[in-house]
C-alpha atoms as a PDB file:
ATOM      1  CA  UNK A   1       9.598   8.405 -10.905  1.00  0.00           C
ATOM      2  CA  UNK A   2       6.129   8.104 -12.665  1.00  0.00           C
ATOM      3  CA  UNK A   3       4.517   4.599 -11.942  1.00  0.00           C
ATOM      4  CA  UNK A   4       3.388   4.490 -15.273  1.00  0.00           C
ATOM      5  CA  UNK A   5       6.512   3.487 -16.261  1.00  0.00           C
ATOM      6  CA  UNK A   6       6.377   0.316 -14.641  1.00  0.00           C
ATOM      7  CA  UNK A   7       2.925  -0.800 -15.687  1.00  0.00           C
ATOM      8  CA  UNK A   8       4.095  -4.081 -17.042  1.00  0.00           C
ATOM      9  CA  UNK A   9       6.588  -5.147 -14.155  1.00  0.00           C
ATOM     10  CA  UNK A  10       3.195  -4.425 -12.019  1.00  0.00           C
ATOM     11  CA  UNK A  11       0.972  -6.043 -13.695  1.00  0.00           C
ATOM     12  CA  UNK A  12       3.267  -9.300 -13.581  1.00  0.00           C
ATOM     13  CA  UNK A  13       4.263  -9.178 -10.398  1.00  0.00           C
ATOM     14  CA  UNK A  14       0.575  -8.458  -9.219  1.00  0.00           C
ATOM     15  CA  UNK A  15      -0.550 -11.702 -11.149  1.00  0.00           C
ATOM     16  CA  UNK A  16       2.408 -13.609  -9.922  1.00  0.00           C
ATOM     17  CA  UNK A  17       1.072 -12.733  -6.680  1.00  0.00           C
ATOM     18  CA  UNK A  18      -2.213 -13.933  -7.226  1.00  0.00           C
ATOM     19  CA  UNK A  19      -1.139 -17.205  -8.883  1.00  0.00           C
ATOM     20  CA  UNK A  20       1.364 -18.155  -5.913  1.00  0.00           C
ATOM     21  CA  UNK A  21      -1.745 -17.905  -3.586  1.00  0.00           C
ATOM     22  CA  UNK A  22      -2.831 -21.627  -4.622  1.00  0.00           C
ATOM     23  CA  UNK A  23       0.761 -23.494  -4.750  1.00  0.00           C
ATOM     24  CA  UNK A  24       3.258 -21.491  -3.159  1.00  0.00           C
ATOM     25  CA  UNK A  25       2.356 -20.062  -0.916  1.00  0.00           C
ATOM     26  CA  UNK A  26       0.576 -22.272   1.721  1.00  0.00           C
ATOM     27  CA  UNK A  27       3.349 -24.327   0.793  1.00  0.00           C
ATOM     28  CA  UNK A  28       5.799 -21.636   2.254  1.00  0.00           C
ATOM     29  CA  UNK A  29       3.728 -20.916   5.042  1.00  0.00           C
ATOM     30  CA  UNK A  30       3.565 -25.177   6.079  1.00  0.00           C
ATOM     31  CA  UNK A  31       7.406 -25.336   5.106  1.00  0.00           C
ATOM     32  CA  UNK A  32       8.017 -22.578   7.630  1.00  0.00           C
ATOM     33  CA  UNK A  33       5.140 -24.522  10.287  1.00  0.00           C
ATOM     34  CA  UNK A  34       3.191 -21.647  10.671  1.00  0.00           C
ATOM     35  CA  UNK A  35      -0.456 -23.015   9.907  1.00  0.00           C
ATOM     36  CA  UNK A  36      -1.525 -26.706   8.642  1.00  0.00           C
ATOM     37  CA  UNK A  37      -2.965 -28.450   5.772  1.00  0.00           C
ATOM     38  CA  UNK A  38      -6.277 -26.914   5.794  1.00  0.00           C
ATOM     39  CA  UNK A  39      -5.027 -23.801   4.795  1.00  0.00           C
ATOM     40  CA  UNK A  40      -3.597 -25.576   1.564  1.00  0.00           C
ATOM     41  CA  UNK A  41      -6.322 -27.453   1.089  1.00  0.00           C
ATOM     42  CA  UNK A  42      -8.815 -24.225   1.337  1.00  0.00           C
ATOM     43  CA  UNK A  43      -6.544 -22.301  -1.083  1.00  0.00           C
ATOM     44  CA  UNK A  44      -6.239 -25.116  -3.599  1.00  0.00           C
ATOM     45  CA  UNK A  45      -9.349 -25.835  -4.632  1.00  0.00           C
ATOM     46  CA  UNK A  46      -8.922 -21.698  -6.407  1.00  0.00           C
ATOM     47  CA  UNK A  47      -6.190 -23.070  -8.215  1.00  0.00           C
ATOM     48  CA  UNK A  48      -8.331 -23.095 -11.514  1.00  0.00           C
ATOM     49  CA  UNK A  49      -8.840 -19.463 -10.945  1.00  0.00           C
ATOM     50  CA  UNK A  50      -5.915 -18.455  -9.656  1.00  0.00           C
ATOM     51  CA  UNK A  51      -3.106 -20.218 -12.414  1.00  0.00           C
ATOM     52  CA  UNK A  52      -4.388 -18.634 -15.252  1.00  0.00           C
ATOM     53  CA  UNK A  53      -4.846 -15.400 -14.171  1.00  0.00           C
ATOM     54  CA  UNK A  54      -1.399 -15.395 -13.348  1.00  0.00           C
ATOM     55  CA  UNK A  55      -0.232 -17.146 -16.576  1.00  0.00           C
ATOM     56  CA  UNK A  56      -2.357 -14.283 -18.649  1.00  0.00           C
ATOM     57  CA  UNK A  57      -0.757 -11.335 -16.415  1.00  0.00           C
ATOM     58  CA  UNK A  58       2.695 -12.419 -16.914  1.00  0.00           C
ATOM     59  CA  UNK A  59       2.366 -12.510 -20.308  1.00  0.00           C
ATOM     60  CA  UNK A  60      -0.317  -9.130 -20.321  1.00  0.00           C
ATOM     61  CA  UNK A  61       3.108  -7.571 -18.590  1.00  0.00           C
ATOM     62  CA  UNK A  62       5.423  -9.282 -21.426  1.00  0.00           C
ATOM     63  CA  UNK A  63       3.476  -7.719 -23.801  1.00  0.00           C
ATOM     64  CA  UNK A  64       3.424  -3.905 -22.218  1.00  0.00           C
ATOM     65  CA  UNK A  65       7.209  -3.773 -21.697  1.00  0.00           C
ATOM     66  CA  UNK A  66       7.829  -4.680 -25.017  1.00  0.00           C
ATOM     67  CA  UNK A  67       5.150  -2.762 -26.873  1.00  0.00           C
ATOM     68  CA  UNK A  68       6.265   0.391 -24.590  1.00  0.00           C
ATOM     69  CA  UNK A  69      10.239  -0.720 -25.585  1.00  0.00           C
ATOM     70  CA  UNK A  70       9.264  -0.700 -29.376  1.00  0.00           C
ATOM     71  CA  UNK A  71       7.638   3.040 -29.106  1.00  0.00           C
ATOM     72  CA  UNK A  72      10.548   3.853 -27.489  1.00  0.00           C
ATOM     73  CA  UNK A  73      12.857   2.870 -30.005  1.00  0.00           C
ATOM     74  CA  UNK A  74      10.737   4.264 -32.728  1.00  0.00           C
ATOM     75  CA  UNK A  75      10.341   8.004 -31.310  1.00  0.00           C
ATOM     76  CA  UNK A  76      14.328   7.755 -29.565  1.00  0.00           C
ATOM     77  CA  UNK A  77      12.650   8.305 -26.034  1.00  0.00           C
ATOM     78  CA  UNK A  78      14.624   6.714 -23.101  1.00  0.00           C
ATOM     79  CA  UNK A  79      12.804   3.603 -21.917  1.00  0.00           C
ATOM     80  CA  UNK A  80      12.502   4.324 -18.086  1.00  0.00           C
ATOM     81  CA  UNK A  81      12.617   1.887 -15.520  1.00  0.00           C
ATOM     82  CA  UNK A  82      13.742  -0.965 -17.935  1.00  0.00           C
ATOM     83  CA  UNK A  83      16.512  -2.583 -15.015  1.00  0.00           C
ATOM     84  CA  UNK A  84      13.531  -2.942 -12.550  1.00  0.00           C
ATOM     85  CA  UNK A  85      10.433  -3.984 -15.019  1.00  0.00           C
ATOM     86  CA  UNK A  86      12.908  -6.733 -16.758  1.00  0.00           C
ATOM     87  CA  UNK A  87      13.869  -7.676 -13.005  1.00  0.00           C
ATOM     88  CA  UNK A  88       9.897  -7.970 -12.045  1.00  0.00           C
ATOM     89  CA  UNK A  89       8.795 -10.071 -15.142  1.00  0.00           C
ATOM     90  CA  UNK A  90      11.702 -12.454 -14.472  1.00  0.00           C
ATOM     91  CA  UNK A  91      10.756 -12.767 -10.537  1.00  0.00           C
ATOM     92  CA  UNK A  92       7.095 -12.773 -11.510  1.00  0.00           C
ATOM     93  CA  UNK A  93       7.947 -15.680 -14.353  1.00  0.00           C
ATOM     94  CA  UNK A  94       9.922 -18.236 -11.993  1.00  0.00           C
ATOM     95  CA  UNK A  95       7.033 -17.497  -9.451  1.00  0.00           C
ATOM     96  CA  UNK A  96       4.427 -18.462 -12.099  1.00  0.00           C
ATOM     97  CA  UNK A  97       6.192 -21.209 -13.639  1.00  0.00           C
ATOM     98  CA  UNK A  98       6.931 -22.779  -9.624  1.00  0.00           C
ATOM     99  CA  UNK A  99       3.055 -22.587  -9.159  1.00  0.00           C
ATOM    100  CA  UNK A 100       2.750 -23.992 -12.670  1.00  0.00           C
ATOM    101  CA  UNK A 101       5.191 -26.707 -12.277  1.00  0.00           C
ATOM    102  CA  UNK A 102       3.827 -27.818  -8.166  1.00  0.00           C
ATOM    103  CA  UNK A 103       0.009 -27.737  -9.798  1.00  0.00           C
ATOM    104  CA  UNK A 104       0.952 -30.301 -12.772  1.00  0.00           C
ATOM    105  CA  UNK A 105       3.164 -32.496 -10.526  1.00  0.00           C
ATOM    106  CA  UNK A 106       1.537 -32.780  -7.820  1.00  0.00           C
ATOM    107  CA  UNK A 107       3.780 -35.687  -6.346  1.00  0.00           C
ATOM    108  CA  UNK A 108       6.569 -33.008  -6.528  1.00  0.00           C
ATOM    109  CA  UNK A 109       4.968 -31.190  -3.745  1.00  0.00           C
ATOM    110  CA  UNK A 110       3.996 -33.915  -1.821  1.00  0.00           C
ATOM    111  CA  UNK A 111       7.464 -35.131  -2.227  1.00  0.00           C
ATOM    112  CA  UNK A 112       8.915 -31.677  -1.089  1.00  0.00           C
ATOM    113  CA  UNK A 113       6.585 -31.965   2.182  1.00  0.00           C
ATOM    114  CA  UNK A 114       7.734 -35.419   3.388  1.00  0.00           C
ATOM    115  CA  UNK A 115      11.122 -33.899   2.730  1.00  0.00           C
ATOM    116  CA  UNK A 116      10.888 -31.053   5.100  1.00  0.00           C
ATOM    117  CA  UNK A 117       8.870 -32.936   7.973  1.00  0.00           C
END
């Protein structure tokens, strides 16, 4: 298969990637005890960096499926990969919108720490 035709389900999941490295995942990596706060803490303080350049790739990936869906439609081409790009922007969305959603509340992750220790 040609990789072009999953430039948008790359493109989100590469900024989903980049936007989970402030919230999620030191938060994985203390929920599963394999390194301590300072890792968090050292990661955090990116967060300004790292949320919105996830928010802006999601929708940057949005935005290339469904432009490359529409030229589809208009010249009758089959749209290639569609299963796995729609599977990637959903996987890259509910990562985004967990970072989004532990960076606003932030006694929801504090909450989910005491929890697990």
């Amino acid at each position: 298969m040609n990789l072009g035709n999953f430039k948008a389900g790359l493109v989100s999941f590469s900024s989903a990637i980049i936007a989970s490295l402030c919230c999620l995942l030191p938060l994985a990596v203390l929920l599963l005890g394999l390194g301590s706060g300072a890792f968090m803490m050292v990661t955090m303080q990116y967060r300004t960096i790292f949320l919105p350049i996830g928010v802006i790739g999601v929708a940057l990936g949005y935005y290339l499926h469904f432009r490359e869906k529409r030229r589809c439609t208009s010249l009758g081409c089959a749209l290639a990969g569609r299963k796995t790009n729609l599977a990637l922007l959903f996987f890259a969305t509910v990562i985004v919108a967990g970072a989004l959603v532990l960076d606003i509340f932030p006694e929801l992750t504090s909450n989910i720490l005491q929890g697990a220790m």
